[in-house]
C-alpha atoms as a PDB file:
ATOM      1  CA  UNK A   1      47.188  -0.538 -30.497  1.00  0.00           C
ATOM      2  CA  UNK A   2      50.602  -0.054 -29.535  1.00  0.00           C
ATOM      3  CA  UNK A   3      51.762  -3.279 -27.618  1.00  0.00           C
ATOM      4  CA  UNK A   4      55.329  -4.011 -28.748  1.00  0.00           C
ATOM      5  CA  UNK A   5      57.862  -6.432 -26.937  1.00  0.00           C
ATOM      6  CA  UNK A   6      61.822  -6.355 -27.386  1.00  0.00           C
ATOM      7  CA  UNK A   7      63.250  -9.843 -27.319  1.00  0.00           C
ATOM      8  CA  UNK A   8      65.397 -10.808 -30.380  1.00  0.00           C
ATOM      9  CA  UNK A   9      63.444 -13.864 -30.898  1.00  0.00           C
ATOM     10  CA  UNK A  10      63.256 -14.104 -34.730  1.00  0.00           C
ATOM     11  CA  UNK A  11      59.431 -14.373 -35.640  1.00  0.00           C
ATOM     12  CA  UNK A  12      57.335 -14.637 -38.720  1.00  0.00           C
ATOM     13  CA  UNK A  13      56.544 -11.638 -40.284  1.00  0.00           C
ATOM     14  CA  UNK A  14      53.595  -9.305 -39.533  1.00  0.00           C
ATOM     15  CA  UNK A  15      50.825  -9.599 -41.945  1.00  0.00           C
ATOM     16  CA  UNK A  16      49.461  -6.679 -43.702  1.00  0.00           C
ATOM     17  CA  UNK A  17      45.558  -7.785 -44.526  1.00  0.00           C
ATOM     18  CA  UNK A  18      43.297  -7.527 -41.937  1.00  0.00           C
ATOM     19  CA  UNK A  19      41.603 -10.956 -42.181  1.00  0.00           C
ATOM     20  CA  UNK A  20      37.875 -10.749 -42.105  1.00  0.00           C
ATOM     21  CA  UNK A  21      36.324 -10.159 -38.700  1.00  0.00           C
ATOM     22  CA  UNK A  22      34.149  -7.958 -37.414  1.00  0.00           C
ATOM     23  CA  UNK A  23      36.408  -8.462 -33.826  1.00  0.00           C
ATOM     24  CA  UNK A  24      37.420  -5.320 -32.171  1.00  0.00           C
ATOM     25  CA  UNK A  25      40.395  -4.348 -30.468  1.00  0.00           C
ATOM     26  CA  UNK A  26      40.734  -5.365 -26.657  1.00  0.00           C
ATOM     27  CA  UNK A  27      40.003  -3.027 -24.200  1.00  0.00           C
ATOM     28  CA  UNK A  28      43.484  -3.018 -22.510  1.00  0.00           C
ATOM     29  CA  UNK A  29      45.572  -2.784 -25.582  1.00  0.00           C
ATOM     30  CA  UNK A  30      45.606   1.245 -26.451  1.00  0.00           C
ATOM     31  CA  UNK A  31      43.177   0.077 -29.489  1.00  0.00           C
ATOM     32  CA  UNK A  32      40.500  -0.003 -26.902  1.00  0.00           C
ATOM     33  CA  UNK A  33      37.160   2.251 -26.535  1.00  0.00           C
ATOM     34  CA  UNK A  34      37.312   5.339 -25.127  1.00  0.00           C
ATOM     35  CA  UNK A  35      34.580   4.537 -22.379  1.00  0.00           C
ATOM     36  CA  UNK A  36      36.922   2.213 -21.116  1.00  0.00           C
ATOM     37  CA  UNK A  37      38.835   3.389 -18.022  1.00  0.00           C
ATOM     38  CA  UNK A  38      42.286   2.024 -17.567  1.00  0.00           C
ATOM     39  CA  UNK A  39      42.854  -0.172 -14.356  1.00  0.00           C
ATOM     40  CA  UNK A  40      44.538   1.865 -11.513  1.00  0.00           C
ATOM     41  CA  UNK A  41      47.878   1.117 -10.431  1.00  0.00           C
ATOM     42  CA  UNK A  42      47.924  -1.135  -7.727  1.00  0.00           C
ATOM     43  CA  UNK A  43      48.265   0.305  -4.212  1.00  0.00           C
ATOM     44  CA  UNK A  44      51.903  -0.003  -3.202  1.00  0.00           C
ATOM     45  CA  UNK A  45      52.223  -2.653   0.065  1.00  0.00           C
ATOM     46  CA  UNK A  46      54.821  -0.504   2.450  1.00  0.00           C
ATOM     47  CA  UNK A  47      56.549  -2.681   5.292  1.00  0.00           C
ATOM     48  CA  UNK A  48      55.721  -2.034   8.936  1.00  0.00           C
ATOM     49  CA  UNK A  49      57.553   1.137  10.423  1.00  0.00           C
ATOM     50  CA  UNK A  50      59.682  -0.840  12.778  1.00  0.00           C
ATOM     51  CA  UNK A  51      60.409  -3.808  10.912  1.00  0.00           C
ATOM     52  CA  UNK A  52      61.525  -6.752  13.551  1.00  0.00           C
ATOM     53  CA  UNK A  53      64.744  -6.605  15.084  1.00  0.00           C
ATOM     54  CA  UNK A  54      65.515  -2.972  13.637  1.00  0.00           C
ATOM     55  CA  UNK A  55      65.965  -0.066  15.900  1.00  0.00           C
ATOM     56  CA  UNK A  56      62.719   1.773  16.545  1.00  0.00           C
ATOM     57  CA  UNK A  57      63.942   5.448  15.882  1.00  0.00           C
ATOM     58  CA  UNK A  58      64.617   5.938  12.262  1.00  0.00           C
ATOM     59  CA  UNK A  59      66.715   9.185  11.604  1.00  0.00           C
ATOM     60  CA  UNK A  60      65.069  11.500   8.978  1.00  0.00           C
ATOM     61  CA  UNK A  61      66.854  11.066   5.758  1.00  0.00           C
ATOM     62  CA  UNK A  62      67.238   7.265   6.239  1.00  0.00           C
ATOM     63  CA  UNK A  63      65.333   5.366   3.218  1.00  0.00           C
ATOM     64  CA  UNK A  64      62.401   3.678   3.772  1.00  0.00           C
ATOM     65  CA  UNK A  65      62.677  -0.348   3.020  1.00  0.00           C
ATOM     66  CA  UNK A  66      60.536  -1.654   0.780  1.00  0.00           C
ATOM     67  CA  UNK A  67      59.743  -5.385   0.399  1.00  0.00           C
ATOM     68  CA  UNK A  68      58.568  -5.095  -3.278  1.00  0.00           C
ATOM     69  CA  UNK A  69      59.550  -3.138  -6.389  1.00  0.00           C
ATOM     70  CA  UNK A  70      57.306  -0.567  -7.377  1.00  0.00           C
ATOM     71  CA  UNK A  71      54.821  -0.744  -9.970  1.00  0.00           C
ATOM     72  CA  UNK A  72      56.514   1.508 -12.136  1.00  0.00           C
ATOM     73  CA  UNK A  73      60.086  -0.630 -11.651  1.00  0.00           C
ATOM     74  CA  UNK A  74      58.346  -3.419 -12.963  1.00  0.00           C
ATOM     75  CA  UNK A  75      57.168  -1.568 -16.584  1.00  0.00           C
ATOM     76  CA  UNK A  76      59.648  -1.328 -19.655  1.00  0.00           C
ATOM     77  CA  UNK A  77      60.194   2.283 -20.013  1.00  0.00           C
ATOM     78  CA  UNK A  78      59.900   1.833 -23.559  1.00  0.00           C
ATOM     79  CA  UNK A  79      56.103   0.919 -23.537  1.00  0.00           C
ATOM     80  CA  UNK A  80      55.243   1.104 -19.917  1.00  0.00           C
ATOM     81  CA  UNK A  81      53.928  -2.046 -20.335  1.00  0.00           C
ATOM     82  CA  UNK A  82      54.832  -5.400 -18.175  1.00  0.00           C
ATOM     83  CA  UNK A  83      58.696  -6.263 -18.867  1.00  0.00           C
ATOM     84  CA  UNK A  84      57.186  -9.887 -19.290  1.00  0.00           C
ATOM     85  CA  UNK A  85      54.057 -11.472 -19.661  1.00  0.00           C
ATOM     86  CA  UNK A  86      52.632 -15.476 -19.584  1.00  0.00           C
ATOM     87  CA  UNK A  87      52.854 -17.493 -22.838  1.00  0.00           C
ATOM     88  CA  UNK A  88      51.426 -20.445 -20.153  1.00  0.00           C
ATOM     89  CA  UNK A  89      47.421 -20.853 -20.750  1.00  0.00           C
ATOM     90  CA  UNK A  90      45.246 -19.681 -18.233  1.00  0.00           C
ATOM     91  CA  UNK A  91      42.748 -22.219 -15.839  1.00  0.00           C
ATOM     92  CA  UNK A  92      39.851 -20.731 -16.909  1.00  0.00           C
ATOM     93  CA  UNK A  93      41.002 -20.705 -20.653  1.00  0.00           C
ATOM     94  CA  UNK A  94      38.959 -23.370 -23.058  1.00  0.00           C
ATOM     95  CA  UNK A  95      40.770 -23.435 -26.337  1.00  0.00           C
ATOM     96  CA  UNK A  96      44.245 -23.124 -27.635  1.00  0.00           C
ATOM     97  CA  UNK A  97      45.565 -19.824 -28.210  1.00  0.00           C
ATOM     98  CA  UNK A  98      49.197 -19.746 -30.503  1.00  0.00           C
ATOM     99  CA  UNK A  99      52.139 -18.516 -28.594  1.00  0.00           C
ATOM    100  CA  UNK A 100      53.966 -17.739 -31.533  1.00  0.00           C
ATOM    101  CA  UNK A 101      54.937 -13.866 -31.824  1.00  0.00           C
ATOM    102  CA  UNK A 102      55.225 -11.712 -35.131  1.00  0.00           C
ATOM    103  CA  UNK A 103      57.534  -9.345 -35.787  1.00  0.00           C
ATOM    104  CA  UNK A 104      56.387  -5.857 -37.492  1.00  0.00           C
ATOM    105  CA  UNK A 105      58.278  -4.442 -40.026  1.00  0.00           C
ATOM    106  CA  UNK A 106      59.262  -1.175 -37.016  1.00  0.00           C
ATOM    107  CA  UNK A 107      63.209  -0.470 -36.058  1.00  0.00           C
ATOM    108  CA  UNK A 108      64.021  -0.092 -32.700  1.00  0.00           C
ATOM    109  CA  UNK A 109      66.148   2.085 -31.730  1.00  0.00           C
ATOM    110  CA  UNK A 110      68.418   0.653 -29.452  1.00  0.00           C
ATOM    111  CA  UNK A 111      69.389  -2.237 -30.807  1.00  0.00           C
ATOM    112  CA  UNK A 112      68.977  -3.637 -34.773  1.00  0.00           C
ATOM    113  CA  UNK A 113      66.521  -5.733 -34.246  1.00  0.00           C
ATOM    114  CA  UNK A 114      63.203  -4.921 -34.877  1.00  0.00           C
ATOM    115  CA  UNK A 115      59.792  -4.655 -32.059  1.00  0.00           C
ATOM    116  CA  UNK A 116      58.057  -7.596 -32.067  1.00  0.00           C
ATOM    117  CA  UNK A 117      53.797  -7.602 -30.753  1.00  0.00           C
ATOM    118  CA  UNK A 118      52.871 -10.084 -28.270  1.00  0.00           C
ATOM    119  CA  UNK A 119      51.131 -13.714 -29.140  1.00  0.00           C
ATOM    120  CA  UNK A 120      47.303 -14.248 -29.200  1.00  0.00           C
ATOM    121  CA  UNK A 121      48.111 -16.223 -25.871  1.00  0.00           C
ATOM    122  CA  UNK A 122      49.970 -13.181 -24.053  1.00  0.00           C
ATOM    123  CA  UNK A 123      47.220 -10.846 -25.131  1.00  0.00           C
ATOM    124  CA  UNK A 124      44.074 -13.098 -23.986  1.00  0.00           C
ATOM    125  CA  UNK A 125      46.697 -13.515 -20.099  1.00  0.00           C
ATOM    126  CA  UNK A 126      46.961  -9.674 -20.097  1.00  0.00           C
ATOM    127  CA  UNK A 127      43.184  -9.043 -20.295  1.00  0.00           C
ATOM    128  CA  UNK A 128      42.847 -11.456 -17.802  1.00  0.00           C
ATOM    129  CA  UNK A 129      45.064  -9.688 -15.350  1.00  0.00           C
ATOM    130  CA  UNK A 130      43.523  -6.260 -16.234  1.00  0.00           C
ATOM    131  CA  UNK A 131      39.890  -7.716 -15.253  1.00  0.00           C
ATOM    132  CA  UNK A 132      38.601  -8.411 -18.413  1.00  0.00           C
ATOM    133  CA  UNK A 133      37.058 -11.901 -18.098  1.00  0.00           C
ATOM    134  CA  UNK A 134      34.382 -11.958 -20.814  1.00  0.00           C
ATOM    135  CA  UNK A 135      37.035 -11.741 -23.458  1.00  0.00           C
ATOM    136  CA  UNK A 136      35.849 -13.626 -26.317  1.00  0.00           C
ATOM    137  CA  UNK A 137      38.674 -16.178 -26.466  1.00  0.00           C
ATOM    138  CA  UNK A 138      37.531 -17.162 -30.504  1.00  0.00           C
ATOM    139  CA  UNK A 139      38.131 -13.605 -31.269  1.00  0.00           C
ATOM    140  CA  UNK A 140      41.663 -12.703 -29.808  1.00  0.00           C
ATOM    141  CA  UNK A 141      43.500 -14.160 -32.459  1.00  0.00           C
ATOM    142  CA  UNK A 142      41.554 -11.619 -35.133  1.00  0.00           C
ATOM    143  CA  UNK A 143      42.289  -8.722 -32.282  1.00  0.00           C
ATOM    144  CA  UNK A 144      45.782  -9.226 -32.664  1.00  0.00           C
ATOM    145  CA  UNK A 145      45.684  -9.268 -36.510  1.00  0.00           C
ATOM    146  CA  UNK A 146      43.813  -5.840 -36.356  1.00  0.00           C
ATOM    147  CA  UNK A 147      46.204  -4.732 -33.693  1.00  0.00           C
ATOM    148  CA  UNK A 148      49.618  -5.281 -35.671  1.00  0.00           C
ATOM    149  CA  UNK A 149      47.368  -3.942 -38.866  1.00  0.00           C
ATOM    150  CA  UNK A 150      47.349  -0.920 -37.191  1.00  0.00           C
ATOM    151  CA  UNK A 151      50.340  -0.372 -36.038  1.00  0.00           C
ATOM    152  CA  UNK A 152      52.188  -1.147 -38.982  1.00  0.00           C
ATOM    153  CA  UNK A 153      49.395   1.517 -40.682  1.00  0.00           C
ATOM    154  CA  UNK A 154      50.659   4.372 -38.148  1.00  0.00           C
ATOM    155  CA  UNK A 155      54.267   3.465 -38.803  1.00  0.00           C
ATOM    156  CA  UNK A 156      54.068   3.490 -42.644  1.00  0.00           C
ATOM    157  CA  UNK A 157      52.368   7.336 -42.315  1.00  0.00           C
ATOM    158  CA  UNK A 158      55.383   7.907 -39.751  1.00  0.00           C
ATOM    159  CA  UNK A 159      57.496   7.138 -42.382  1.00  0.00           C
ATOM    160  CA  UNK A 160      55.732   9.110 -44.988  1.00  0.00           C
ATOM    161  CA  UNK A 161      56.484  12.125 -43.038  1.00  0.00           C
ATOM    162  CA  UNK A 162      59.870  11.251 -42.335  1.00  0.00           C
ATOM    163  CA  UNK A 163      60.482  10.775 -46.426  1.00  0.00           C
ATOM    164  CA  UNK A 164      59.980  14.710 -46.805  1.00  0.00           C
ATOM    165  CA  UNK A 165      61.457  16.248 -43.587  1.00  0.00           C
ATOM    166  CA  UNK A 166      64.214  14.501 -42.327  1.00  0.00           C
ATOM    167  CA  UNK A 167      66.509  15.902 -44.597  1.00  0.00           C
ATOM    168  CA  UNK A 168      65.750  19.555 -43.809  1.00  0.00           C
ATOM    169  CA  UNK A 169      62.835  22.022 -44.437  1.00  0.00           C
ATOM    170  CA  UNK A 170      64.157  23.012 -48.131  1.00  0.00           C
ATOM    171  CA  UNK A 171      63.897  19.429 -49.013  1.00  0.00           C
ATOM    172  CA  UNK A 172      60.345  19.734 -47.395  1.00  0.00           C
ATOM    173  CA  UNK A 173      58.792  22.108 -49.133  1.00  0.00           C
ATOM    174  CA  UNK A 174      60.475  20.513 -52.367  1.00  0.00           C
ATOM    175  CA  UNK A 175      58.323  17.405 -51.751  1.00  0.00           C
ATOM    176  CA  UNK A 176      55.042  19.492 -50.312  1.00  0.00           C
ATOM    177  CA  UNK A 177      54.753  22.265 -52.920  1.00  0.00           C
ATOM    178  CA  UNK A 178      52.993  20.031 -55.621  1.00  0.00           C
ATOM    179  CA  UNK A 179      50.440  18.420 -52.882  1.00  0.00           C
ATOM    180  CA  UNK A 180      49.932  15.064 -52.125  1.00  0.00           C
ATOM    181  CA  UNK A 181      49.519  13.783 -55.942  1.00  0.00           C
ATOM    182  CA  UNK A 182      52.718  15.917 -56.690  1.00  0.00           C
ATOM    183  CA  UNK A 183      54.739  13.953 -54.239  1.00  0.00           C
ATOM    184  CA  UNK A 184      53.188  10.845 -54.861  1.00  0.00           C
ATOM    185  CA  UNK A 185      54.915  11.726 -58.598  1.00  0.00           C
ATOM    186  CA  UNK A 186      57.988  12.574 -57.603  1.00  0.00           C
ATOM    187  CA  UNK A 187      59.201  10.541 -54.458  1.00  0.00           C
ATOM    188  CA  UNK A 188      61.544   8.330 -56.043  1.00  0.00           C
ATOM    189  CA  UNK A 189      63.677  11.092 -57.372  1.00  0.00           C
ATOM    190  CA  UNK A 190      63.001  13.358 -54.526  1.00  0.00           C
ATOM    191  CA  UNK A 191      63.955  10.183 -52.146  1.00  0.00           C
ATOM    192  CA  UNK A 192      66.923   9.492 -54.131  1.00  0.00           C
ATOM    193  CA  UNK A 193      68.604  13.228 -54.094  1.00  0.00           C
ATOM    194  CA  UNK A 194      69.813  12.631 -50.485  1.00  0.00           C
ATOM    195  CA  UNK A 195      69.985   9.666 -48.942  1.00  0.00           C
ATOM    196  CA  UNK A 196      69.830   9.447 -44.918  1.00  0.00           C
ATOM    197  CA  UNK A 197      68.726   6.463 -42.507  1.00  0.00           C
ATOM    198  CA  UNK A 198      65.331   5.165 -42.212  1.00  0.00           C
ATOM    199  CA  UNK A 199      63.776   6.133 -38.600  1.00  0.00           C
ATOM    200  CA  UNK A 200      63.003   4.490 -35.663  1.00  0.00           C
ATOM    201  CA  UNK A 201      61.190   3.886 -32.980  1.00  0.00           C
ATOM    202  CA  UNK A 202      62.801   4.662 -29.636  1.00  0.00           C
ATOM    203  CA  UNK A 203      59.921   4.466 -27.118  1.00  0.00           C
ATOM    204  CA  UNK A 204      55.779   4.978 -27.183  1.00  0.00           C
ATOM    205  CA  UNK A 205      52.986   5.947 -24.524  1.00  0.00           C
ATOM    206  CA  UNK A 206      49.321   5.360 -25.163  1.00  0.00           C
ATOM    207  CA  UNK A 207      47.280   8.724 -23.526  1.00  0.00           C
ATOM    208  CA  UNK A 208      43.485   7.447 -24.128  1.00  0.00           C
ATOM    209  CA  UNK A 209      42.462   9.866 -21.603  1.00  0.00           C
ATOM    210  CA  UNK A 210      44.257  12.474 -22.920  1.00  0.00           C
ATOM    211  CA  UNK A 211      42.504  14.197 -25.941  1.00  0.00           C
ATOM    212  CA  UNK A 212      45.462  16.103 -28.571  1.00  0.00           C
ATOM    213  CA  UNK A 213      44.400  19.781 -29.185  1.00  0.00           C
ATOM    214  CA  UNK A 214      43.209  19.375 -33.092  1.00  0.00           C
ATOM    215  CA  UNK A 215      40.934  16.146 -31.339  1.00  0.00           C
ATOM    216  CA  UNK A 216      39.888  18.852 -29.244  1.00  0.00           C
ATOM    217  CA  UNK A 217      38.987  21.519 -31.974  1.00  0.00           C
ATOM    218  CA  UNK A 218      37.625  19.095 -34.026  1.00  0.00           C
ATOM    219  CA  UNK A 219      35.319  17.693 -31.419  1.00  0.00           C
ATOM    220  CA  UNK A 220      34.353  21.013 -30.857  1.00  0.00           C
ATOM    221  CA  UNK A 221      33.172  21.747 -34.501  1.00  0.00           C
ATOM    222  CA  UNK A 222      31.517  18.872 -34.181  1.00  0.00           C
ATOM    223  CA  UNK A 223      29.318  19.913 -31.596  1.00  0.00           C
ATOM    224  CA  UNK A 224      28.882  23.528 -33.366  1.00  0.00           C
ATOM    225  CA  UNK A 225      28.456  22.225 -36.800  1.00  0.00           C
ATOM    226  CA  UNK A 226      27.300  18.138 -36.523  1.00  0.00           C
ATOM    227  CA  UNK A 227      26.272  18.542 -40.449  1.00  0.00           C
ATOM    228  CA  UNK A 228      29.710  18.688 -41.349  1.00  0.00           C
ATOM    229  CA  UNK A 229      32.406  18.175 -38.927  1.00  0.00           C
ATOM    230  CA  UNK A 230      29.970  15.763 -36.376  1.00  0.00           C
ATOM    231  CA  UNK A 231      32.096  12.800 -36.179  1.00  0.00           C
ATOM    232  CA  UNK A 232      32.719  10.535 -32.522  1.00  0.00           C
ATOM    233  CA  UNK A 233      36.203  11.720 -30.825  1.00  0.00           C
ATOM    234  CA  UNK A 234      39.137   9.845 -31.062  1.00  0.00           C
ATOM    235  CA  UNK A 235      39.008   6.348 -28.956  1.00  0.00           C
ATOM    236  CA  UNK A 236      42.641   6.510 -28.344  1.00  0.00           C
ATOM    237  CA  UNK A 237      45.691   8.720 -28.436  1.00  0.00           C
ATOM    238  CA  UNK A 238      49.038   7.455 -28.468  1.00  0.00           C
ATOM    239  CA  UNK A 239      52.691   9.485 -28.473  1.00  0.00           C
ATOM    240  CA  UNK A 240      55.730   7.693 -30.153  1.00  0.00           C
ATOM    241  CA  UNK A 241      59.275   8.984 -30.494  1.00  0.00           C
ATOM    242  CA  UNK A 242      60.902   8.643 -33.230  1.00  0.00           C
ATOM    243  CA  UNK A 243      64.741   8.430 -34.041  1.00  0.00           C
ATOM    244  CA  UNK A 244      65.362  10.915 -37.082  1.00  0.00           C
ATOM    245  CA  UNK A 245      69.010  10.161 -38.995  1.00  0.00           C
ATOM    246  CA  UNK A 246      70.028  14.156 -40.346  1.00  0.00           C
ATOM    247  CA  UNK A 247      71.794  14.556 -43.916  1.00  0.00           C
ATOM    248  CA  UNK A 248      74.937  15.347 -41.518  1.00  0.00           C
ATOM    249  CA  UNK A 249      74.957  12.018 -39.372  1.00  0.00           C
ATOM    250  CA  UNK A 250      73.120  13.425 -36.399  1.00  0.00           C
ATOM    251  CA  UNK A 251      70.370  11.750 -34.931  1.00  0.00           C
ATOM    252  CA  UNK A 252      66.938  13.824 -33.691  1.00  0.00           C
ATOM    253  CA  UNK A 253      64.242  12.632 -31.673  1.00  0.00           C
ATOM    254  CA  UNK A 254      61.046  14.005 -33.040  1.00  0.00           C
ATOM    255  CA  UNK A 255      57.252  12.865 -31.201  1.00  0.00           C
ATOM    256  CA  UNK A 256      54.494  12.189 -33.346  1.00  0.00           C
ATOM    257  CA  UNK A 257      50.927  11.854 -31.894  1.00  0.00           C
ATOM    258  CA  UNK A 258      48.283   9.590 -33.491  1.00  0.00           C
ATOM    259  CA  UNK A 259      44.685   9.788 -32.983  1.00  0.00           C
ATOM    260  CA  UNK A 260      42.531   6.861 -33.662  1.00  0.00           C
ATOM    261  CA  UNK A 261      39.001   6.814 -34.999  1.00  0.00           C
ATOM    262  CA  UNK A 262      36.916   4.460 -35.867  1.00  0.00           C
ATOM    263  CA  UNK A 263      34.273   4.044 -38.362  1.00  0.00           C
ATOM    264  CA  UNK A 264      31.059   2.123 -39.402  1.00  0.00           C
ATOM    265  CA  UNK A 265      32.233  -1.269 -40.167  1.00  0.00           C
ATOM    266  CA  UNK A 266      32.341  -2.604 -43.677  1.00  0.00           C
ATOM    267  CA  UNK A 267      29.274  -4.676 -45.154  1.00  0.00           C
ATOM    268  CA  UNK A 268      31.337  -7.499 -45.015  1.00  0.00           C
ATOM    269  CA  UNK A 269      31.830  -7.057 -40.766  1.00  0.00           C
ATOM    270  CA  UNK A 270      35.336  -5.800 -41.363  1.00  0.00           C
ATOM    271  CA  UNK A 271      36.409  -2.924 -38.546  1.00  0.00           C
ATOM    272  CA  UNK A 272      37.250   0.277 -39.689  1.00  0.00           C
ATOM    273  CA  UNK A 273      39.503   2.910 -38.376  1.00  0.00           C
ATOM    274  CA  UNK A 274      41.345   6.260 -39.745  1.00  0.00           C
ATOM    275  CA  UNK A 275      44.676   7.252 -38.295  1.00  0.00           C
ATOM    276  CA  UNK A 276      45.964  11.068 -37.617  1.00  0.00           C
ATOM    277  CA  UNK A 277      49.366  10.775 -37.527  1.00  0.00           C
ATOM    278  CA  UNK A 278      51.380  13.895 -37.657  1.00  0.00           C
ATOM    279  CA  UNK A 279      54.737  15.257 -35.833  1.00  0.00           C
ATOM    280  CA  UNK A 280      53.855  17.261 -32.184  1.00  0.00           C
ATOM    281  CA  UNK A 281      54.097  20.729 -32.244  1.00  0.00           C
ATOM    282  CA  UNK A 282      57.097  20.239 -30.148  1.00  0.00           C
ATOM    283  CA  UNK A 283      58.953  23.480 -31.108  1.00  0.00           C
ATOM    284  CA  UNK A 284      59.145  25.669 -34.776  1.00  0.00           C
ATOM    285  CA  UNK A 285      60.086  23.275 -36.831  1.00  0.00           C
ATOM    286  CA  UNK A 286      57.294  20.679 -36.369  1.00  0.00           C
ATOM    287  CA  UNK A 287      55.083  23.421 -36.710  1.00  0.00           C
ATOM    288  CA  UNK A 288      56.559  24.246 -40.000  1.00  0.00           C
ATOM    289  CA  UNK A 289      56.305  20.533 -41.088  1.00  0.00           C
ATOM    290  CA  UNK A 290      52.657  20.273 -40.236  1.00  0.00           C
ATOM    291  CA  UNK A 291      52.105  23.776 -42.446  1.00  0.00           C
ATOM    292  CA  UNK A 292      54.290  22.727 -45.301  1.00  0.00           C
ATOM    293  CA  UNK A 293      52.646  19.760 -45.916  1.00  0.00           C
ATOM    294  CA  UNK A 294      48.557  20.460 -45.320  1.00  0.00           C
ATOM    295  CA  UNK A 295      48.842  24.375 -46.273  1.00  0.00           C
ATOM    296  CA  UNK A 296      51.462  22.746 -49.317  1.00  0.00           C
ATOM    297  CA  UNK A 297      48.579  19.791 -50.717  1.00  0.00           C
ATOM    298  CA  UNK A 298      45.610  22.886 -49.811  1.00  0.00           C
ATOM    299  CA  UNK A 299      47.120  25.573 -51.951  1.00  0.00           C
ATOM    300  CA  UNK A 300      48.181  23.270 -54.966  1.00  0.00           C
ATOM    301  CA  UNK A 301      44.386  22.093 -55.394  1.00  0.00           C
ATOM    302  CA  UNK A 302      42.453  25.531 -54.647  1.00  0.00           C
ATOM    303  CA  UNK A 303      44.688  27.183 -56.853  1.00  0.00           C
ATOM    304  CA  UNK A 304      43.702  24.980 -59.621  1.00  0.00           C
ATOM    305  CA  UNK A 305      48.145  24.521 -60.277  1.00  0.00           C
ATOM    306  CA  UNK A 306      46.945  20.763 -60.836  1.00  0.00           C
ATOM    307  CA  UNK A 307      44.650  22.036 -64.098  1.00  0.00           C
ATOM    308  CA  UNK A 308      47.029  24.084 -65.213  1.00  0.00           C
ATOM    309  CA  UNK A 309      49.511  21.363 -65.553  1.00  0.00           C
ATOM    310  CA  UNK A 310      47.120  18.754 -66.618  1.00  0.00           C
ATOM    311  CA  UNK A 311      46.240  20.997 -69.800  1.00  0.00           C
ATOM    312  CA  UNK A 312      49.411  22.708 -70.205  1.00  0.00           C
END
C-alpha cells in the first residue's frame, strides 16, 4: 500500500474512485496478504580475505573492503524501498504497461513537492524482481488504482486527526467532546479559530509481520468471542511519520500506525478494505489523543447528549 517515489516529475493527479475490479493488491507492495512472506535480503557477496596484491596480515581495526554497497545502502530511507526502479518493459512481458506516474495529493516533508506512486510498468518490474512471475499483467494497472486509493484513504484519516490535535489538547477536546457528528458540525469554525500548517509526510515503513497491540487484542476477542468480534487479522501494518506544524511555529514528528483489513468484496467484484489509522502510543500525549477522541464520540452517544440536543 505504501509505495511512494520522490522525483519532482510533475504527474497527473491521483484519482480518487476505485475503478471497478475485483484485482487485488500485489503481494510485494505492503497492500499484500498476510500469508505472504517478504523476500529475504540478499546474502551480502564479501571479497576474498587477501584480496590480490594486498598484504596478507590485516591489522585489527582496519575496515574490511567491500566490492558492493550493501543492501540497505541501496534503499531510500524514506520508504526502504529501491532508490530506483525500471520504467523499461520486461522480456517476458506481453502487453503494454503505462509508464506514466501519478502524483497523490501527500506533502513531503523535505522538500515542497509532493510523493508521487510508481507507474503500472515499475510495479509489474518490481514483482518480477521479488519472484512473483504469475502476476496477472491485465490486472496491474487496476492494482495500482486500488493502491493510490488507499493511500490517499489513510492520508485523508491522517489528516482528520491532525485537524483536532495539532493545535494542542484544549483545542482537542473542543473538537472531540460532541463525537464524531459534533465535529463533523463544527469543523469549519473549529478549523478556522487557529490556523497552523497542513502535515506531512516525512518517511513510512510497512511491518506486515508485525501485528500493532489493539490488532493483537482484537484478534484475541476474536478467538474468545467469534459471534461478535470474529473478524480475519489485519493483512498489513504500516508506520508513517508525520510532520506536525504547532500554533507556535514548531514542527513535531508524531507516528501513526495503520492496520489494513479487508472485507468481502462488493456484488459488483469491487475489493474492499477498512483502515485503522490512529497516532502510536508514542508517549502521554498520543495516548490522550486516542482517549479524547473514541472515549469523546463514546460518551456523547451513550449519554444520549445527542437527544437531548436534537429535542431541546
Amino acid at each position: 500500500m505504501g509505495w511512494f517515489w520522490a522525483d519532482n516529475t510533475p504527474s497527473p493527479n491521483a484519482p480518487h474512485p476505485i475503478p471497478p475490479s475485483n484485482a487485488t493488491p500485489p503481494p510485494e507492495c505492503p497492500m499484500h496478504n498476510a500469508s505472504t512472506q517478504s523476500a529475504p535480503f540478499p546474502t551480502r557477496n564479501l571479497p576474498p580475505s587477501t584480496p590480490e596484491g594486498s598484504c596478507p596480515v590485516r591489522a585489527p581495526n582496519d575496515p574490511i573492503p567491500s566490492t558492493e554497497a550493501s543492501t540497505m545502502s541501496k534503499l531510500n530511507p524514506l520508504n526502504y524501498m529501491p532508490t530506483s526502479l525500471s520504467q523499461s518493459r520486461d522480456t517476458r512481458q506481453t502487453i503494454h504497461l503505462p509508464t506514466e506516474r501519478e502524483t497523490s495529493s501527500i506533502p513531503r516533508g523535505d522538500t515542497e513537492a509532493n510523493w508521487e506512486y510508481p507507474s503500472p510498468q515499475q510495479m509489474y518490474n518490481a514483482m518480477l524482481r521479488k519472484g512473483y512471475d504469475d502476476t496477472p499483467e491485465d490486472a496491474v494497472e487496476s492494482m495500482v488504482a486500488v493502491h493510490n486509493f488507499l493511500n490517499e484513504g489513510a492520508w485523508a484519516e491522517i489528516v482528520d486527526w491532525e485537524r483536532r490535535f495539532s493545535r494542542g489538547l484544549a483545542h482537542g477536546w473542543q473538537a472531540c467532546r460532541r463525537g464524531e457528528e459534533g465535529f463533523l458540525e463544527e469543523a469549519d469554525r473549529i478549523a478556522s479559530s487557529r490556523d497552523v500548517a497542513a502535515p506531512k509526510l516525512l518517511r513510512f515503513q510497512g511491518r506486515p509481520n508485525e501485528m500493532t497491540p489493539k490488532a493483537r487484542i482484537l484478534d484475541f476477542m476474536g478467538r474468545m468471542y467469534p459471534a461478535k468480534f470474529g473478524c480475519e487479522p489485519p493483512f498489513d501494518r504500516h508506520d508513517w511519520h508525520v510532520q506536525r506544524r504547532t500554533v507556535d511555529g514548531q514542527t513535531k514528528e508524531v507516528r501513526y500506525v495503520i492496520d489494513y483489513y479487508s472485507a468481502p468484496p462488493e456484488p459488483t467484484g469491487e475489493p474492499v478494505f477498512y483502515l485503522d489509522v490512529r497516532p502510536a502510543v508514542d508517549g502521554p500525549t498520543a495516548a490522550a489523543e486516542r482517549m479524547m477522541r473514541w472515549g469523546g464520540d463514546f460518551w456523547y452517544r451513550a449519554s444520549g447528549a445527542r437527544v437531548r440536543e436534537t429535542t431541546s
